[in-house]
PDB file of N, CA and C in Angstrom:
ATOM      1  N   UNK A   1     110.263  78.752  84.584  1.00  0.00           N
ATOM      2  CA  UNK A   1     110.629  80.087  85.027  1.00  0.00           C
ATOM      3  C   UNK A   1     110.402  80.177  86.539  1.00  0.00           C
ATOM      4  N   UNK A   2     111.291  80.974  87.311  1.00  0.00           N
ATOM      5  CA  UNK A   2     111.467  80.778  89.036  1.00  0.00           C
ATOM      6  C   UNK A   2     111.065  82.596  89.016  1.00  0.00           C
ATOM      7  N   UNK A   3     110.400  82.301  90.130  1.00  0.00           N
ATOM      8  CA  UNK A   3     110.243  83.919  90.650  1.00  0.00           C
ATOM      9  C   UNK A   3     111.455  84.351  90.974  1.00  0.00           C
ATOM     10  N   UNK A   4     111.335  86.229  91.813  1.00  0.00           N
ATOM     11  CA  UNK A   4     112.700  86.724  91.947  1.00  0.00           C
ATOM     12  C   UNK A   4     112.680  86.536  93.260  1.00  0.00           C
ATOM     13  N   UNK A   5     114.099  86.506  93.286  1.00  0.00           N
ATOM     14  CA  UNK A   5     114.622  86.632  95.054  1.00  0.00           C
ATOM     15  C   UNK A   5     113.904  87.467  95.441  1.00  0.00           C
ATOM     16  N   UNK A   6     113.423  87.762  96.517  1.00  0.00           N
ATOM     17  CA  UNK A   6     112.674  88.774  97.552  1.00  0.00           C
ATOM     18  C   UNK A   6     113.397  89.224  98.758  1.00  0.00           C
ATOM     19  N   UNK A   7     113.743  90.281  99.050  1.00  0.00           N
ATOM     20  CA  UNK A   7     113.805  90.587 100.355  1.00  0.00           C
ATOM     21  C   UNK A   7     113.501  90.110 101.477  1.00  0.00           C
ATOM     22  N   UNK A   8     113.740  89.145 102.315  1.00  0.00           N
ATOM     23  CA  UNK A   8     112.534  87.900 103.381  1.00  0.00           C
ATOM     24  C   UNK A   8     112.613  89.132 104.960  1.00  0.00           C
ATOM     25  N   UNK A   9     113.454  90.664 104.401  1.00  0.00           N
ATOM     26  CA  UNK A   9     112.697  91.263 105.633  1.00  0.00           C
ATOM     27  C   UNK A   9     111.329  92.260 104.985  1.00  0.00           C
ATOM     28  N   UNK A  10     111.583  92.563 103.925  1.00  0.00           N
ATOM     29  CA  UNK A  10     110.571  93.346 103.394  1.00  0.00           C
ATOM     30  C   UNK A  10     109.329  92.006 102.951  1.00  0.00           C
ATOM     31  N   UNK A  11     109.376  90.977 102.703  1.00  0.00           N
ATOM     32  CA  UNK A  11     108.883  90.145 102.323  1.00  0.00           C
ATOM     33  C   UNK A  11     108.942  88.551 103.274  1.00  0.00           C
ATOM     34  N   UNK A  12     108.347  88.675 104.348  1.00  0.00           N
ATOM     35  CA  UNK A  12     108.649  87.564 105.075  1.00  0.00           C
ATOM     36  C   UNK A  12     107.601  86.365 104.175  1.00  0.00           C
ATOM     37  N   UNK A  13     108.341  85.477 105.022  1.00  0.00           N
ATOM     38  CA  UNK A  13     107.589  83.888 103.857  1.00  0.00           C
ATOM     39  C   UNK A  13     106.264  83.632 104.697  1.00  0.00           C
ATOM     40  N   UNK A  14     105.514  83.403 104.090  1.00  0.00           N
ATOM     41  CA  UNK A  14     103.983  82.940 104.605  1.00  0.00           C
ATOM     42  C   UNK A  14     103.634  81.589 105.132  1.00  0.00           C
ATOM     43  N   UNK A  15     103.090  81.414 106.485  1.00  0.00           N
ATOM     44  CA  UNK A  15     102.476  80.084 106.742  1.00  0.00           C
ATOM     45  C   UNK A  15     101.319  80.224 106.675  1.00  0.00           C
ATOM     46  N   UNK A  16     100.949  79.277 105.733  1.00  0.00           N
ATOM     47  CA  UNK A  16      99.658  78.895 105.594  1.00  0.00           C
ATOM     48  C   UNK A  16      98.685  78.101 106.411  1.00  0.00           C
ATOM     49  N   UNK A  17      99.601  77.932 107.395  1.00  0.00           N
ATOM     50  CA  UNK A  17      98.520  77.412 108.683  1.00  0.00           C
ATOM     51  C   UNK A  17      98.390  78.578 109.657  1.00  0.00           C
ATOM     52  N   UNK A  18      98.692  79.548 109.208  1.00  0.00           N
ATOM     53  CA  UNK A  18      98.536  80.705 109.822  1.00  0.00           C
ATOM     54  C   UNK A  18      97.040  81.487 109.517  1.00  0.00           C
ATOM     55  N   UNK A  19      96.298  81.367 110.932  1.00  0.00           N
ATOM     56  CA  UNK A  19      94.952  82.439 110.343  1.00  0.00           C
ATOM     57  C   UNK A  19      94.860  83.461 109.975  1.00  0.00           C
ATOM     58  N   UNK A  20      93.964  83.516 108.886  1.00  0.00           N
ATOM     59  CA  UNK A  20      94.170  84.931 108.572  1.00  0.00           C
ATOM     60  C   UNK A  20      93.611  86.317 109.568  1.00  0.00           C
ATOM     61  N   UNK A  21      94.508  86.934 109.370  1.00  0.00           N
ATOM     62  CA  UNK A  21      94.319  88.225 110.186  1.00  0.00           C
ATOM     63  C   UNK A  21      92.760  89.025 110.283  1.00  0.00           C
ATOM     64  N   UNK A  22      92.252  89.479 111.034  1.00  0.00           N
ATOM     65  CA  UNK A  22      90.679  90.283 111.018  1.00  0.00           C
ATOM     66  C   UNK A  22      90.875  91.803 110.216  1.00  0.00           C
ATOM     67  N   UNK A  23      92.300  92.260 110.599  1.00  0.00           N
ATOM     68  CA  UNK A  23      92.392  93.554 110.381  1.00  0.00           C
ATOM     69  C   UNK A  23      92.923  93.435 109.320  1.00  0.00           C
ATOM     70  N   UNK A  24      92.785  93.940 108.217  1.00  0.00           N
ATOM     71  CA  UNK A  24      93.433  93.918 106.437  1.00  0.00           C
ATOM     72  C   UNK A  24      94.705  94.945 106.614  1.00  0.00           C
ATOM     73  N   UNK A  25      94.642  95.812 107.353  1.00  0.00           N
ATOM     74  CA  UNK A  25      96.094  96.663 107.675  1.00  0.00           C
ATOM     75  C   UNK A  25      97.290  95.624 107.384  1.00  0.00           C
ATOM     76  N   UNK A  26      96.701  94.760 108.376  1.00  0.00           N
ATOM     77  CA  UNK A  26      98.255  93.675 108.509  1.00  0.00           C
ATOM     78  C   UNK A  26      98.384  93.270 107.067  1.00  0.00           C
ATOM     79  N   UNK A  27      97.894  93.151 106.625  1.00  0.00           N
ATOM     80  CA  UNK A  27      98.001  92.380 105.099  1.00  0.00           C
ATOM     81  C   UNK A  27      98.790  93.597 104.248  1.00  0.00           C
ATOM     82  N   UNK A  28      97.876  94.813 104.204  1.00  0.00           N
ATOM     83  CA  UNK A  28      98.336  95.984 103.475  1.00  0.00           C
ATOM     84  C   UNK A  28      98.135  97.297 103.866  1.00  0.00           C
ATOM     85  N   UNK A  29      99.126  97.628 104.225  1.00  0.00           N
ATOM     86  CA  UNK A  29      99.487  98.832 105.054  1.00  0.00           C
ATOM     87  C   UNK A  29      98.933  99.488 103.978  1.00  0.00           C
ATOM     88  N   UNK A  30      97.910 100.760 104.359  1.00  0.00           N
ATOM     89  CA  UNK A  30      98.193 102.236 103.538  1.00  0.00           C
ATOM     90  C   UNK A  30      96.752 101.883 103.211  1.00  0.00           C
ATOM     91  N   UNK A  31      96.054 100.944 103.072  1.00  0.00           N
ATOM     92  CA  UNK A  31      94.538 100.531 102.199  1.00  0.00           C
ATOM     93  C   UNK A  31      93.688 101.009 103.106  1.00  0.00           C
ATOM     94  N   UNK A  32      93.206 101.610 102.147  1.00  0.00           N
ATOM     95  CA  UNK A  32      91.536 102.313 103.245  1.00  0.00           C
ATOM     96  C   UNK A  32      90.671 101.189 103.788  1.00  0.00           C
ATOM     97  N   UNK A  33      90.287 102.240 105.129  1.00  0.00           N
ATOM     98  CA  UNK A  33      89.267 101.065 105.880  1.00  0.00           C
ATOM     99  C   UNK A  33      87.807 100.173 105.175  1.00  0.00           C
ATOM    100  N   UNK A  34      87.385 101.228 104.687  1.00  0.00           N
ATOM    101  CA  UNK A  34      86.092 100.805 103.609  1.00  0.00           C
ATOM    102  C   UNK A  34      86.532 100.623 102.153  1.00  0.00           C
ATOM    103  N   UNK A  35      86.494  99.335 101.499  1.00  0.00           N
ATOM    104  CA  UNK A  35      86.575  99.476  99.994  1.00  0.00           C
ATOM    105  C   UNK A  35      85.603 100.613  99.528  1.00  0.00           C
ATOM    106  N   UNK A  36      86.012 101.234  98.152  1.00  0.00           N
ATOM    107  CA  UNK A  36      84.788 101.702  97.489  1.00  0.00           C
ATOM    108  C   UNK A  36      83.610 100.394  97.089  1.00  0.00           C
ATOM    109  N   UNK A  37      82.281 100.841  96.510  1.00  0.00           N
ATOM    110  CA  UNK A  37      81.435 100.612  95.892  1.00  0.00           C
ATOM    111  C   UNK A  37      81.790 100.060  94.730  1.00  0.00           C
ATOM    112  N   UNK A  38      81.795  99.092  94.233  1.00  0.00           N
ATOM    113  CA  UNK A  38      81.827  98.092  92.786  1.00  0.00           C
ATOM    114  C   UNK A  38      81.413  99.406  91.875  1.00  0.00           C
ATOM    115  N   UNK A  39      81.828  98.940  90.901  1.00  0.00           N
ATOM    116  CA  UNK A  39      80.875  99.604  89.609  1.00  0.00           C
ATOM    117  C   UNK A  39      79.648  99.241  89.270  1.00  0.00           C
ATOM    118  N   UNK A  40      79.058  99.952  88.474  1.00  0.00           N
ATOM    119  CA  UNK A  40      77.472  99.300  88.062  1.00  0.00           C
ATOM    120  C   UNK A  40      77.805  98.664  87.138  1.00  0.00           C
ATOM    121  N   UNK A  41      76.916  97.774  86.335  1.00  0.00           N
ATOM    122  CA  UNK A  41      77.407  96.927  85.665  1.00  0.00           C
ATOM    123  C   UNK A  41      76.705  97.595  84.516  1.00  0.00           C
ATOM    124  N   UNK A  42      77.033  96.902  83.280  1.00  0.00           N
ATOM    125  CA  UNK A  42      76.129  97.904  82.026  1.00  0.00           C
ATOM    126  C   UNK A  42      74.946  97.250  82.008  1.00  0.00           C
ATOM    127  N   UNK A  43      74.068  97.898  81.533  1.00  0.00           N
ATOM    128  CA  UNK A  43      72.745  97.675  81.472  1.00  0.00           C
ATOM    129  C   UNK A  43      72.137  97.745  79.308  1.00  0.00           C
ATOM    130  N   UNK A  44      71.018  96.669  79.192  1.00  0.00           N
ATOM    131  CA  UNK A  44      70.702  97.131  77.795  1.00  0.00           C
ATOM    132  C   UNK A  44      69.848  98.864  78.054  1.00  0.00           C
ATOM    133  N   UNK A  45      69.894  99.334  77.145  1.00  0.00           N
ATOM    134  CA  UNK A  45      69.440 100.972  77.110  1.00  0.00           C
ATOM    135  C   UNK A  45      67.721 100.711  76.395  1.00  0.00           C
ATOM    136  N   UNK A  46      67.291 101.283  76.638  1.00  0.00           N
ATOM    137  CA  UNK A  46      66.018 101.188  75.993  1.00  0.00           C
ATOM    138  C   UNK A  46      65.833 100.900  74.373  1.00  0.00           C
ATOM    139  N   UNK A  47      66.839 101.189  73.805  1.00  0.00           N
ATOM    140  CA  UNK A  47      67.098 100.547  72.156  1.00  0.00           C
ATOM    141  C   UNK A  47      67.525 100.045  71.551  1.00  0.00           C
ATOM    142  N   UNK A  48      67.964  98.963  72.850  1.00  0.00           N
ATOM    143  CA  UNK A  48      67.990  97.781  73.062  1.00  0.00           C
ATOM    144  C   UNK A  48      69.795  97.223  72.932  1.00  0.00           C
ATOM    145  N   UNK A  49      70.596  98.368  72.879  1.00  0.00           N
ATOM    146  CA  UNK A  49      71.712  98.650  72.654  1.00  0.00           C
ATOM    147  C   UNK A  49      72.647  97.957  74.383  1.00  0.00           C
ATOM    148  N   UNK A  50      73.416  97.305  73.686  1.00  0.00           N
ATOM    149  CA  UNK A  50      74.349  96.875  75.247  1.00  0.00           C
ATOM    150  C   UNK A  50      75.475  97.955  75.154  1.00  0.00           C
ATOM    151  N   UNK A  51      75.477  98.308  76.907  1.00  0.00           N
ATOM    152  CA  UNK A  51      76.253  99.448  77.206  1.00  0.00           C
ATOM    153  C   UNK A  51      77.755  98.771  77.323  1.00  0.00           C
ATOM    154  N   UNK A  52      78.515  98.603  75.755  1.00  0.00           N
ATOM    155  CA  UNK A  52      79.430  98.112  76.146  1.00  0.00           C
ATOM    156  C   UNK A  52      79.969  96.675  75.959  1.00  0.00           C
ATOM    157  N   UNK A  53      78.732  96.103  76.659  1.00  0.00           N
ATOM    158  CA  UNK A  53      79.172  94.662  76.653  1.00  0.00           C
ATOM    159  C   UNK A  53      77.850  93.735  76.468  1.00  0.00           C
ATOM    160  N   UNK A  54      78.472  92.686  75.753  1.00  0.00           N
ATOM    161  CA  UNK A  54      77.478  92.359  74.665  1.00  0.00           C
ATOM    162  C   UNK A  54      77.182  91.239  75.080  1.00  0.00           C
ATOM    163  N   UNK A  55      75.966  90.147  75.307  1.00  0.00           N
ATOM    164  CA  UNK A  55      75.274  89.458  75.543  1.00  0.00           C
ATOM    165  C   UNK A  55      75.885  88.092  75.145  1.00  0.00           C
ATOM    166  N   UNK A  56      76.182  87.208  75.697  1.00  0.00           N
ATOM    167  CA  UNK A  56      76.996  85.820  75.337  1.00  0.00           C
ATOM    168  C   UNK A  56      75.632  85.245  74.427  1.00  0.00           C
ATOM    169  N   UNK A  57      76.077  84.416  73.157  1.00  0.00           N
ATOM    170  CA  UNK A  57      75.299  83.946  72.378  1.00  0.00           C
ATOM    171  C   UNK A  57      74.648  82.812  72.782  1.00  0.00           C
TER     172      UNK A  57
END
């Protein structure tokens, strides 16, 4: 299976010997300056219950 044609002005082709940029704008217009904060991760609850997600055996 082949990807789709792209637009190569909306979509110019990438060199990969190209450094990457400092400013993430260039990459993606519109993205806020600060990511948010990760999520917390679940925690066991005091009764010993996983919030969610369950402990690899």
């Amino acid at each position: 299976m082949t990807g789709p044609d792209l637009d190569p002005d909306q979509y110019p082709p990438i060199d990969p010997r190209e450094p990457v940029p400092d400013d993430p704008s260039v990459l993606l217009p519109g993205a806020p300056d600060e990511l948010p904060e990760a999520p917390a991760e679940p925690r066991l609850d005091d009764g010993g219950n996983a919030g969610g997600v369950r402990e690899p055996a």
